[in-house]
Structures are given as structure tokens and as C-alpha cells.
Protein backbone atom coordinates (compact mmCIF):
# COMPACT_ATOMS: atom_id res chain seq x y z
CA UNK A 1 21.76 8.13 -9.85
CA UNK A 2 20.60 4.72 -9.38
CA UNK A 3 19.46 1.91 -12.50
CA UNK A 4 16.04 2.21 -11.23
CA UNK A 5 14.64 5.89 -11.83
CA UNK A 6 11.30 4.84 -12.39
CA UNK A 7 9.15 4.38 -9.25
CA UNK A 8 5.40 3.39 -9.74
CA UNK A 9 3.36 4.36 -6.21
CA UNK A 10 0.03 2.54 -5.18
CA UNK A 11 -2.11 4.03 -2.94
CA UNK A 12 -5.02 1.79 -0.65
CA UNK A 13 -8.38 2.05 0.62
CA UNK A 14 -10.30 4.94 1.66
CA UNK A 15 -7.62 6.99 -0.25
CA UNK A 16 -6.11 8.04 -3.56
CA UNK A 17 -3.16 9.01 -4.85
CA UNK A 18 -2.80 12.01 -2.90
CA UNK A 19 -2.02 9.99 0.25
CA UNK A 20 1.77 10.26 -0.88
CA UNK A 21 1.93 13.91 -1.10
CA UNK A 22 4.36 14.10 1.43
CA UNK A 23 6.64 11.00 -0.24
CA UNK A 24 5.94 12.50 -3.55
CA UNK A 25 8.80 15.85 -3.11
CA UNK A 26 11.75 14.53 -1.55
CA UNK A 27 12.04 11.53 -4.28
CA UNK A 28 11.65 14.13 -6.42
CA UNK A 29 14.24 15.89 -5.17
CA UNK A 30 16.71 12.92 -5.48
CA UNK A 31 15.73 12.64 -9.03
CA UNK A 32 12.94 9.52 -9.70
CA UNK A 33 10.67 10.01 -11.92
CA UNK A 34 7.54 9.36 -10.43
CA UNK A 35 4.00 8.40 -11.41
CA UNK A 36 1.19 7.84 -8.34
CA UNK A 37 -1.82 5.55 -9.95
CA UNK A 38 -4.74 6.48 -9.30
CA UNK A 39 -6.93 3.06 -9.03
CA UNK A 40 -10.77 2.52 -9.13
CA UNK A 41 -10.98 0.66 -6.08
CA UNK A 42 -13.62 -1.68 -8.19
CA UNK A 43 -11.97 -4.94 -7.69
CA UNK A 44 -8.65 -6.21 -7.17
CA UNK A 45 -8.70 -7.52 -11.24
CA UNK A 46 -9.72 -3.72 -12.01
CA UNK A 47 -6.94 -1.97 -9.83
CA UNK A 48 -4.08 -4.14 -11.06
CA UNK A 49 -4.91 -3.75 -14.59
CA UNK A 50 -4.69 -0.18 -13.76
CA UNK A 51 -1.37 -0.08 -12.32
CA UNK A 52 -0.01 -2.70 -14.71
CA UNK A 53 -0.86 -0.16 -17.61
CA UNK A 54 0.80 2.95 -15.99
CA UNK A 55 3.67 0.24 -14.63
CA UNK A 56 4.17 -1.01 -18.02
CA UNK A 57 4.01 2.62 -19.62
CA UNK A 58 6.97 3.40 -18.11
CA UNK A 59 10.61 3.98 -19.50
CA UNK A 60 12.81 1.73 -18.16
CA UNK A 61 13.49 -0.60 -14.75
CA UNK A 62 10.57 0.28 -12.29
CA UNK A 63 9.82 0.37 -8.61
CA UNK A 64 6.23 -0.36 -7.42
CA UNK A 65 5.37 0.76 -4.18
CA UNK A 66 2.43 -0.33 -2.61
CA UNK A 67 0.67 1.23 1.03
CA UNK A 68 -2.13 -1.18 2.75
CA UNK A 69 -4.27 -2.61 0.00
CA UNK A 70 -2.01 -1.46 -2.68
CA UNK A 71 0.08 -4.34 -1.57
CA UNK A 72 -2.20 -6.99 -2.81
CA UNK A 73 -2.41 -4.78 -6.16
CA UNK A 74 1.55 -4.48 -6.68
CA UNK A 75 1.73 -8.19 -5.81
CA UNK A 76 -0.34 -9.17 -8.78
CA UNK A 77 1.11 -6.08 -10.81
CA UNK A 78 4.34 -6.37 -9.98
CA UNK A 79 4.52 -9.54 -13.05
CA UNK A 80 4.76 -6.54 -15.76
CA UNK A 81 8.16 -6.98 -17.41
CA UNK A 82 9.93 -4.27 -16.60
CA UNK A 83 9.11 -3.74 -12.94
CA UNK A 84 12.46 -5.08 -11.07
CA UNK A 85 11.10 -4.62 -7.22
CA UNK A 86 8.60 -4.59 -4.58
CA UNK A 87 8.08 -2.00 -1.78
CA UNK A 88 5.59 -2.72 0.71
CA UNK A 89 3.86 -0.25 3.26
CA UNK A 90 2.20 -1.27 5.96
CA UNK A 91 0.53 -3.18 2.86
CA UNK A 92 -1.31 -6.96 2.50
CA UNK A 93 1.65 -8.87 0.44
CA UNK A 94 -0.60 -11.74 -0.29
CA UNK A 95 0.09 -15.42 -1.22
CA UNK A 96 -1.84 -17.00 -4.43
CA UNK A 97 -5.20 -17.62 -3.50
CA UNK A 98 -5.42 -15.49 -0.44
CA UNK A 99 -8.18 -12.94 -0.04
CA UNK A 100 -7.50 -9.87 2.34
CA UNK A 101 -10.73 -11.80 4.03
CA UNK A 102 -8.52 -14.51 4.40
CA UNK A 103 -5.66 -12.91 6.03
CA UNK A 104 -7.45 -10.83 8.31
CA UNK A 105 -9.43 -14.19 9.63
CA UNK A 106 -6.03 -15.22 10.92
CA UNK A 107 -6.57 -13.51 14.14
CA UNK A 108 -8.79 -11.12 15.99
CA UNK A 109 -10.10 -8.07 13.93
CA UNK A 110 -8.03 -4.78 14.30
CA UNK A 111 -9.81 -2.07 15.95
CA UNK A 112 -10.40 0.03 13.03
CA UNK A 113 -12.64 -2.31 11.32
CA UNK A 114 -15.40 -1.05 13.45
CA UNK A 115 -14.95 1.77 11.81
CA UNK A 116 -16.31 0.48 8.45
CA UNK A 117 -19.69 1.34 7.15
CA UNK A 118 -21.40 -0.15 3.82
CA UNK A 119 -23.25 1.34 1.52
CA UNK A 120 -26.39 0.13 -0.20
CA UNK A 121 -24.30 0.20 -3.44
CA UNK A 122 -21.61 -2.49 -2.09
CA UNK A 123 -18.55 0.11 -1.39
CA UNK A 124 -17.19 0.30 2.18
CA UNK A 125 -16.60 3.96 3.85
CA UNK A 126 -14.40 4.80 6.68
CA UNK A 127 -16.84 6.58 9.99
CA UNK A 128 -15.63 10.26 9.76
CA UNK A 129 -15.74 10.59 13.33
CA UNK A 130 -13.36 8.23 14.08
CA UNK A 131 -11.36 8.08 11.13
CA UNK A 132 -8.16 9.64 12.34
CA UNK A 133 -8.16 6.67 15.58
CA UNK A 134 -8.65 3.99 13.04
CA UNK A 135 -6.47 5.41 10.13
CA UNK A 136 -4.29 7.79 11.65
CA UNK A 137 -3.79 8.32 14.94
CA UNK A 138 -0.45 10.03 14.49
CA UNK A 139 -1.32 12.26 12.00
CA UNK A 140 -2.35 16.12 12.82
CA UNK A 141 -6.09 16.83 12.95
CA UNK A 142 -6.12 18.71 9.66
CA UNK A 143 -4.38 15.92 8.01
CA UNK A 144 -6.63 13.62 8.95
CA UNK A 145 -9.91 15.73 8.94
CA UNK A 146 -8.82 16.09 4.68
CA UNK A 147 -7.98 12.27 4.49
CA UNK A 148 -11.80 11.37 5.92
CA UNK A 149 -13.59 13.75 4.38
CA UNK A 150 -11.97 13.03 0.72
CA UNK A 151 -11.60 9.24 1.83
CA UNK A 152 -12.35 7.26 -2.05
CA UNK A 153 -14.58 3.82 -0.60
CA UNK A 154 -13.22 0.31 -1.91
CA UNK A 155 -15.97 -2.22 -3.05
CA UNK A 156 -16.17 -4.48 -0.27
CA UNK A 157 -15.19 -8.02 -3.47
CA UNK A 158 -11.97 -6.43 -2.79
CA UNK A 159 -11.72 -8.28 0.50
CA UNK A 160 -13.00 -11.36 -1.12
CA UNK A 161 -10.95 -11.31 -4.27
CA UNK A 162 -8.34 -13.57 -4.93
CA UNK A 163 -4.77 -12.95 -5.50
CA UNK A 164 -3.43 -14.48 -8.14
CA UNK A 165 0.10 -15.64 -8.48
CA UNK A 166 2.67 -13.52 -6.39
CA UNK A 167 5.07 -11.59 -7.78
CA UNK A 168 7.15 -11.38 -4.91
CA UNK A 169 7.77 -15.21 -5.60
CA UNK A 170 10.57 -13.72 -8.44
CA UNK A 171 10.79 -9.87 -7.86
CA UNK A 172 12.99 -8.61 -4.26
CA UNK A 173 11.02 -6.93 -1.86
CA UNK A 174 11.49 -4.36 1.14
CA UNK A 175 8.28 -4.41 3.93
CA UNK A 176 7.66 -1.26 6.67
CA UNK A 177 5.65 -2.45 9.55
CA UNK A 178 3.87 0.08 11.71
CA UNK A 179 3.55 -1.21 15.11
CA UNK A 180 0.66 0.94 16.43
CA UNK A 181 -1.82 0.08 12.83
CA UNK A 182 -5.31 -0.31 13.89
CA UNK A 183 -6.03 -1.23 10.14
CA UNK A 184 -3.97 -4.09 9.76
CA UNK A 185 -2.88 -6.04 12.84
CA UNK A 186 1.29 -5.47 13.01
CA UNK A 187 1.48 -9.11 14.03
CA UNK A 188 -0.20 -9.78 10.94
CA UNK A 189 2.43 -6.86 8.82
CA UNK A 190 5.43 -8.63 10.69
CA UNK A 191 3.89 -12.46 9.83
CA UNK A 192 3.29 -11.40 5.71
CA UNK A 193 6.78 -9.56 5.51
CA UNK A 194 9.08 -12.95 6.98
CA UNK A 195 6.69 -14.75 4.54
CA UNK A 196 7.66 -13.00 1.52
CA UNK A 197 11.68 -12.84 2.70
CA UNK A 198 12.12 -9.48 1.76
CA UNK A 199 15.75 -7.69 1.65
CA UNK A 200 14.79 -5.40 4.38
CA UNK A 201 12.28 -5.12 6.69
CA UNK A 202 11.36 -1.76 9.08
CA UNK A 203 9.46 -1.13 11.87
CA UNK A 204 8.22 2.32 12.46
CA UNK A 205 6.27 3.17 16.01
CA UNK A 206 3.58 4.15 13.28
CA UNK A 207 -0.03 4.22 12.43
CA UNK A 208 -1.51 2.91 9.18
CA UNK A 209 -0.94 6.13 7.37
CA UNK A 210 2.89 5.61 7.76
CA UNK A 211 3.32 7.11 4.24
CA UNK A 212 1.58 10.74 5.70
CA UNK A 213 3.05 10.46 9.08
CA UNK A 214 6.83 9.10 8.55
CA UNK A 215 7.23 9.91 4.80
CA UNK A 216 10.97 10.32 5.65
CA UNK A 217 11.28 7.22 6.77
CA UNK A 218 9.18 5.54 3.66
CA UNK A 219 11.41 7.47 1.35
CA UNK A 220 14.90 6.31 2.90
CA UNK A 221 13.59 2.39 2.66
CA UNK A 222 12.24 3.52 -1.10
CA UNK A 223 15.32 4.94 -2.09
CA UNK A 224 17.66 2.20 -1.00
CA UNK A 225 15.49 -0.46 -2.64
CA UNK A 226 15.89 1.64 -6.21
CA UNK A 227 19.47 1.81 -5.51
CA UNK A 228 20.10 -1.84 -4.37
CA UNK A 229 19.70 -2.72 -8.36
């Protein structure tokens, strides 16, 4: 077994932690002991509180693992003491004082922003109908039909909160890029992960749901990050 047993997963927007049920078995299998947060989605103060608390409750060296917006909460999380790494998915991996705002202002919107409807109460829904394009493309229908119509909204200050200091300044990283994300531009995933200088960077011919559609993958990059230590 590796030092690191303890692996901390993050889920993103529109979602909750069931969006790793397929990563969740096969780390299992190889022994982790694993704990999937389940944040808010209130503001980016509110989720990494959260998954600082269940980070910090841990037993020993810890993983975080962090898919799309969960980046920007493990990069602000990832400060507890006894989290050793960084594992991003298809994930913001912002720099103090960016907002996701910010980053995605660097270049033309993605096509799956069109996707996203307000509500009157200041939380931001994925369209059902066109959820799987925008989402998941290269998930099944069933899949993705679940995802939309269980999708968890974010509160649209998360794209205008500010990331505090970056723990991937002092904690190693490992970055997946999905080159067919119509969430988050993959010139903008590739830009963020030869920013941060992480140990490892993959590609995957992926959507943004990389975790539901190439858990495999995500769990061979996880597990070689917990063992690297």
C-alpha cells in the first residue's frame, strides 16, 4: 500500500458527490479509504470550509481530488495540514485573486455556457435538454438523463469569488485535460495545468464529465499520485 491511503474527492457544479460513483469502487478495491464531500455550492468560502473540515477529519496523509469547480475548492482547501497533494480533473486550478469569471474571460466562452439558466434566487441550472452536449457528450443517455435531472445548481458569486492563496504554490499536483470539454475550454485546462507545473499531466479525448466517462483513466492518474509519496 502506498503512505497516502486517505483520498478526499470534490465534486463541481451542477453535481454532487455521486458524480464519482464510477471512481468511487475500483480505489476501493486497491484499498484507499475514501470520503466524497458533499459541498453546498453557496460560495467558494462555504465549499472550502466544507471540504477543509472532512479534509482535516481525516487520519493521516491525504489526497484531494478535485473535478471542474472542485478545483478552485481543493486549491484553497488543499492548505489543511495534513493534505500532501493535488489532483485536478478537468478542474479550474486557480491563481490568488482569480475568479472562475476571470479565467473564463481569457478567451471565447465554451459552448456549454449557453446552456446556463438563472434562477430568480441567484443559483445557476444546467438546460435539461441539452445537458448531456454541454456536460457530457460521451456519456450514455441514461447517465446523463440522471446527471440533469438530479443536477445540484451553484450560486452564480461562485464565478465571481476570489481564490485565495493557492495551495498548489507548496502541495504537488497531477492535471487531466479533456480535449472535447464544452464546459471549460481545453486550451484553457492545458494553459492552468503548465501554470501550476504539475508532476503529470493527461489528456483524455474526453468530455467534461471525464470522472463518469473515463473513470479508469481518473483512477490510474489518482492512484499514482497517492503512491508517488
Amino acid at each position: 500500500m502506498p503512505s497516502v491511503k486517505n483520498i478526499v474527492l470534490v465534486h463541481g457544479a451542477w453535481g454532487d458527490a455521486s458524480h464519482w460513483r464510477h471512481v468511487i469502487p475500483p480505489l476501493h478495491a486497491k484499498g484507499y479509504k475514501l470520503a466524497a464531500v458533499q459541498n453546498p455550492l453557496t460560495s467558494l468560502a462555504d465549499d472550502i470550509e466544507r471540504t477543509t473540515k472532512l479534509a482535516a477529519a481525516q487520519d493521516g496523509p491525504t489526497l484531494l481530488v478535485g473535478h471542474s469547480y472542485g478545483g478552485a475548492v481543493i486549491t484553497g482547501a488543499g492548505h489543511a495540514p495534513n493534505v500532501v497533494g493535488l489532483v485536478y480533473i478537468a478542474a479550474f486550478a486557480p491563481e490568488e485573486g482569480d475568479s472562475l469569471g476571470s479565467i473564463f474571460a481569457r478567451r471565447e466562452p465554451p459552448s456549454g455556457a449557453a446552456s446556463i439558466r438563472p434562477d430568480k434566487d441567484g443559483f445557476l441550472w444546467l438546460a435539461q435538454d441539452t445537458f448531456r452536449q454541454s456536460f457530457g457528450q460521451d456519456l450514455g443517455e441514461p447517465e446523463a438523463l440522471v446527471m440533469a435531472v438530479a443536477q445540484k445548481p451553484i450560486a452564480a458569486r461562485c464565478f465571481e469569488d476570489k481564490s485565495g492563496p493557492a495551495a498548489w504554490h507548496t502541495k504537488p499536483s497531477w492535471y487531466q485535460v479533456s480535449s472535447r470539454d464544452n464546459m471549460i475550454p481545453p486550451e484553457t485546462e492545458q494553459w492552468m495545468a503548465e501554470r501550476i507545473k504539475p508532476r503529470k499531466t493527461i489528456t483524455l479525448d474526453a468530455s467534461h464529465a471525464s470522472l463518469a466517462s473515463h473513470p479508469l483513466e481518473i483512477v490510474t492518474l489518482i492512484d499514482e499520485a497517492a503512491k508517488s509519496f
